[in-house]
N, C-alpha and C. Protein backbone atom coordinates (compact mmCIF):
# COMPACT_ATOMS: atom_id res chain seq x y z
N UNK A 1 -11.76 13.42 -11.48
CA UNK A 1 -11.39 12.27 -10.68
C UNK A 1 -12.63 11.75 -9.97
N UNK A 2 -12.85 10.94 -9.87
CA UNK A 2 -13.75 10.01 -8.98
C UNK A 2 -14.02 10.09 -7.19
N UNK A 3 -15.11 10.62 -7.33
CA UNK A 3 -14.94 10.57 -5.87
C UNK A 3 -15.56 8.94 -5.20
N UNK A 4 -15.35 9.13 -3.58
CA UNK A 4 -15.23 8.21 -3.14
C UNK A 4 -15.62 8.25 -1.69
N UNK A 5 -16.65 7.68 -1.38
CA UNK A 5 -16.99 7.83 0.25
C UNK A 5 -16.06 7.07 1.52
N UNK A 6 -15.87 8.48 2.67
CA UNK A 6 -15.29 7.62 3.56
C UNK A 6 -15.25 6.35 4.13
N UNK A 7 -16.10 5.79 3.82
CA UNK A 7 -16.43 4.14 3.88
C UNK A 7 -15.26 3.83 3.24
N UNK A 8 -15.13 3.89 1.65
CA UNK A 8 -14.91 3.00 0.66
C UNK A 8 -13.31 3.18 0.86
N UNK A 9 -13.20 4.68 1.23
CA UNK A 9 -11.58 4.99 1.30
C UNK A 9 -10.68 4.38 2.59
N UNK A 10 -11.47 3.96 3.29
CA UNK A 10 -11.31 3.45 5.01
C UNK A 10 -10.90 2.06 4.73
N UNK A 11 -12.09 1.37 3.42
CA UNK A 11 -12.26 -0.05 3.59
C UNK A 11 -10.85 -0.55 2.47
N UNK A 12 -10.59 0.69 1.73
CA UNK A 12 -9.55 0.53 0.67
C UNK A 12 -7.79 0.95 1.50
N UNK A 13 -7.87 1.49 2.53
CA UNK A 13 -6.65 1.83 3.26
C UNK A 13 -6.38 0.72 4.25
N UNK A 14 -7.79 -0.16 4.86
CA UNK A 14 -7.53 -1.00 5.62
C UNK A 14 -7.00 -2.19 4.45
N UNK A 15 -7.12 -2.95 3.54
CA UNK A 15 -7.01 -3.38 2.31
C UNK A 15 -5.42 -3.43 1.92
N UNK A 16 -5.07 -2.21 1.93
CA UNK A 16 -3.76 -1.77 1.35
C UNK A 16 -2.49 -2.26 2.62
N UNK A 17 -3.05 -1.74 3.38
CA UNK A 17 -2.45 -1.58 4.71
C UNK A 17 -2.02 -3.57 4.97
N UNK A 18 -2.96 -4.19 5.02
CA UNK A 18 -2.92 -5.61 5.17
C UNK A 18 -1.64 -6.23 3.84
N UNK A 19 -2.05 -5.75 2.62
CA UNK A 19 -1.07 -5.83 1.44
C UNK A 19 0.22 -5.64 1.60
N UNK A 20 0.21 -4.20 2.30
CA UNK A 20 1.86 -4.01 3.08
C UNK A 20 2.44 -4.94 3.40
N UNK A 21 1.76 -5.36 4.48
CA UNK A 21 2.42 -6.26 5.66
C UNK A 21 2.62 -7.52 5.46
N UNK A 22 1.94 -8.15 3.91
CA UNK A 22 2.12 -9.01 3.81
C UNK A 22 3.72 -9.01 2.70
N UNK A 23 3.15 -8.01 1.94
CA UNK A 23 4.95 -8.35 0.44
C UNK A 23 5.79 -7.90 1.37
N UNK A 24 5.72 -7.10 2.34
CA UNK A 24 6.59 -6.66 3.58
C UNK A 24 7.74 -8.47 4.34
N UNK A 25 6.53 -8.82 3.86
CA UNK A 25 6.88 -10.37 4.62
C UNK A 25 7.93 -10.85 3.72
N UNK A 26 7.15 -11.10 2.39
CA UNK A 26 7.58 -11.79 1.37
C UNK A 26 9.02 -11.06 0.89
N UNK A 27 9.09 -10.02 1.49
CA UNK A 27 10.33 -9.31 0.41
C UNK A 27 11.43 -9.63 1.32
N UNK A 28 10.86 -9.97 3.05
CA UNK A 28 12.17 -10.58 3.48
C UNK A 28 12.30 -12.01 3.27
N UNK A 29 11.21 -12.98 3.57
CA UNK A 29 11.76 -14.41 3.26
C UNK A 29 12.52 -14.52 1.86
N UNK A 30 12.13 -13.61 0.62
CA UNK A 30 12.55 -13.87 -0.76
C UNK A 30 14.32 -13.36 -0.53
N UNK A 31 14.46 -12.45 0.73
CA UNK A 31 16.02 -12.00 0.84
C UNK A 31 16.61 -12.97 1.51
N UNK A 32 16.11 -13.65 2.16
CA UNK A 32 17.05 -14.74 3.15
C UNK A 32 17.44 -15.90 2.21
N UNK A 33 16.97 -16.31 0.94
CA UNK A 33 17.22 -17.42 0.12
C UNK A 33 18.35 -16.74 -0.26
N UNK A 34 19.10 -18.11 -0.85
CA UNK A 34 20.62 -18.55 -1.48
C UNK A 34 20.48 -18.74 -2.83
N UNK A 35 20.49 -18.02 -3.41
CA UNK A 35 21.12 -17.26 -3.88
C UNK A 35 19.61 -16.09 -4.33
N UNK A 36 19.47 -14.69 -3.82
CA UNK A 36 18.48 -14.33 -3.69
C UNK A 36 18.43 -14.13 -5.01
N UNK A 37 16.08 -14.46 -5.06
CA UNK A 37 15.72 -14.43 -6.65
C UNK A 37 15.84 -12.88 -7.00
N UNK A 38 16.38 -12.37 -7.47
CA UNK A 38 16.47 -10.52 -8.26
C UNK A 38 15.07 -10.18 -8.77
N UNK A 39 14.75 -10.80 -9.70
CA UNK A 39 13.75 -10.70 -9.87
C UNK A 39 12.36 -10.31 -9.47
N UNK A 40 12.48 -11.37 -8.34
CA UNK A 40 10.68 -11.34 -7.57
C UNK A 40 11.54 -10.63 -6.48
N UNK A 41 12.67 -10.23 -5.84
CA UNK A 41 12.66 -8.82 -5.09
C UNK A 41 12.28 -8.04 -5.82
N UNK A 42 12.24 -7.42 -6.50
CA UNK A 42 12.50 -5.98 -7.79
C UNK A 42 11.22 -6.14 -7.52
N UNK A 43 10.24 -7.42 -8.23
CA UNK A 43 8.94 -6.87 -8.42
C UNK A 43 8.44 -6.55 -6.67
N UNK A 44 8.56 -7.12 -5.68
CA UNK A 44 7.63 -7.19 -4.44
C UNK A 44 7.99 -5.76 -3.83
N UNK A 45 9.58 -5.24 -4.42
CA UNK A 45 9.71 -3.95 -3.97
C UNK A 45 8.97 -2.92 -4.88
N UNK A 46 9.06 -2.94 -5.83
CA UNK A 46 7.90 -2.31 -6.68
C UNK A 46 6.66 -1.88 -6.13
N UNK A 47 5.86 -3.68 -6.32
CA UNK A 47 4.41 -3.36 -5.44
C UNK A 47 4.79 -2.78 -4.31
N UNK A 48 5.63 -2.74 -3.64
CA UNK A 48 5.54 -2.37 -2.19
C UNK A 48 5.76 -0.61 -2.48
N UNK A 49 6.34 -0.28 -3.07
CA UNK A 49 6.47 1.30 -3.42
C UNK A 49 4.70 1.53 -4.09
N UNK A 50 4.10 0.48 -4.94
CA UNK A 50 3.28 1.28 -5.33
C UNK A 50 1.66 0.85 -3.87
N UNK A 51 2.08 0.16 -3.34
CA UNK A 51 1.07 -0.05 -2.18
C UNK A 51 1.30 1.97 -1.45
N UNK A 52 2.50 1.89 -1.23
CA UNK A 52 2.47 2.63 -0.21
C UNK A 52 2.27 4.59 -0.75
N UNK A 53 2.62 4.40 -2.21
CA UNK A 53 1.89 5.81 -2.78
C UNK A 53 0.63 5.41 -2.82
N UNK A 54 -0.15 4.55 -3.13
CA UNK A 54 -1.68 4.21 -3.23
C UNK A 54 -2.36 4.80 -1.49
N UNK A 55 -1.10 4.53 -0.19
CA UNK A 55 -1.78 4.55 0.91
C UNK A 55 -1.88 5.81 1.23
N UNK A 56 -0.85 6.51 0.31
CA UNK A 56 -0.59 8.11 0.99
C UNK A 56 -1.76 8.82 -0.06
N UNK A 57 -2.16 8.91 -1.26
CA UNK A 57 -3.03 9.29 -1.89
C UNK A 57 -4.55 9.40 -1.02
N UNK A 58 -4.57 8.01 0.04
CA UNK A 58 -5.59 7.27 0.46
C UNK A 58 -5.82 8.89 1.46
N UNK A 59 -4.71 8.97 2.16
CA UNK A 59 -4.36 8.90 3.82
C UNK A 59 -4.98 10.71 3.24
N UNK A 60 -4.52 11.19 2.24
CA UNK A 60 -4.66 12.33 1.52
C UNK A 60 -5.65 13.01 1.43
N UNK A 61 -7.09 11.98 0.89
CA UNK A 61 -7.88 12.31 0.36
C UNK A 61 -8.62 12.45 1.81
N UNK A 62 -8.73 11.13 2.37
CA UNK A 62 -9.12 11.26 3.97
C UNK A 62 -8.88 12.34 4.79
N UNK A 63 -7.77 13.37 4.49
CA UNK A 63 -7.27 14.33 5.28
C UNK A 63 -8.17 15.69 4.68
N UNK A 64 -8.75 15.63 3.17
CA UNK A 64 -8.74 16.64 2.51
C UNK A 64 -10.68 16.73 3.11
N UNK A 65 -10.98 15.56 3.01
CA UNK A 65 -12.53 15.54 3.09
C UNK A 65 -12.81 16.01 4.56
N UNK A 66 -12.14 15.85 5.86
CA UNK A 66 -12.13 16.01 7.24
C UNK A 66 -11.78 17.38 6.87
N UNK A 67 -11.14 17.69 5.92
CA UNK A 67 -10.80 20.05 6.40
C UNK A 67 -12.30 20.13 5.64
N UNK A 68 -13.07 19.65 4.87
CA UNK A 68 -14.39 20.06 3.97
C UNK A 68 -14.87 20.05 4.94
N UNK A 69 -15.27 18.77 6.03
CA UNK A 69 -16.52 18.52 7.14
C UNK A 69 -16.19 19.96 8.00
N UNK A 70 -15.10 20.09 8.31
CA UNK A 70 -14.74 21.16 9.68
C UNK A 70 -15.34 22.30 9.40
């Protein structure tokens, strides 16, 4: 696997994190429409499941490199 400096993993969690909050947005305005689209929910919940394993992998690796430094 590829490693990756705390920089890059910081600058890639802040990244992700912003991504959240935004299909976070979108997955409710797309629920308040009449007759809601199925579709582009399914997908924004998707990305949104795969944002948030991407953040925990993130949050992971960050946790694993801080027990190396100690």
């Amino acid at each position: 696997m590829a490693e990756f400096s705390k920089e890059e993993l910081e600058a890639a969690r802040k990244a992700i994190s912003s991504s959240i909050r935004k299909i976070e947005k979108v997955k409710e305005t797309l629920s308040e429409k009449q007759p809601p689209p199925k579709s582009q929910l399914t997908l924004a919940s998707r990305n949104l499941q795969a944002m948030r394993i991407a953040m925990s992998l993130i949050n992971r690796e960050l946790k694993e490199n801080e027990e190396k430094e100690a």
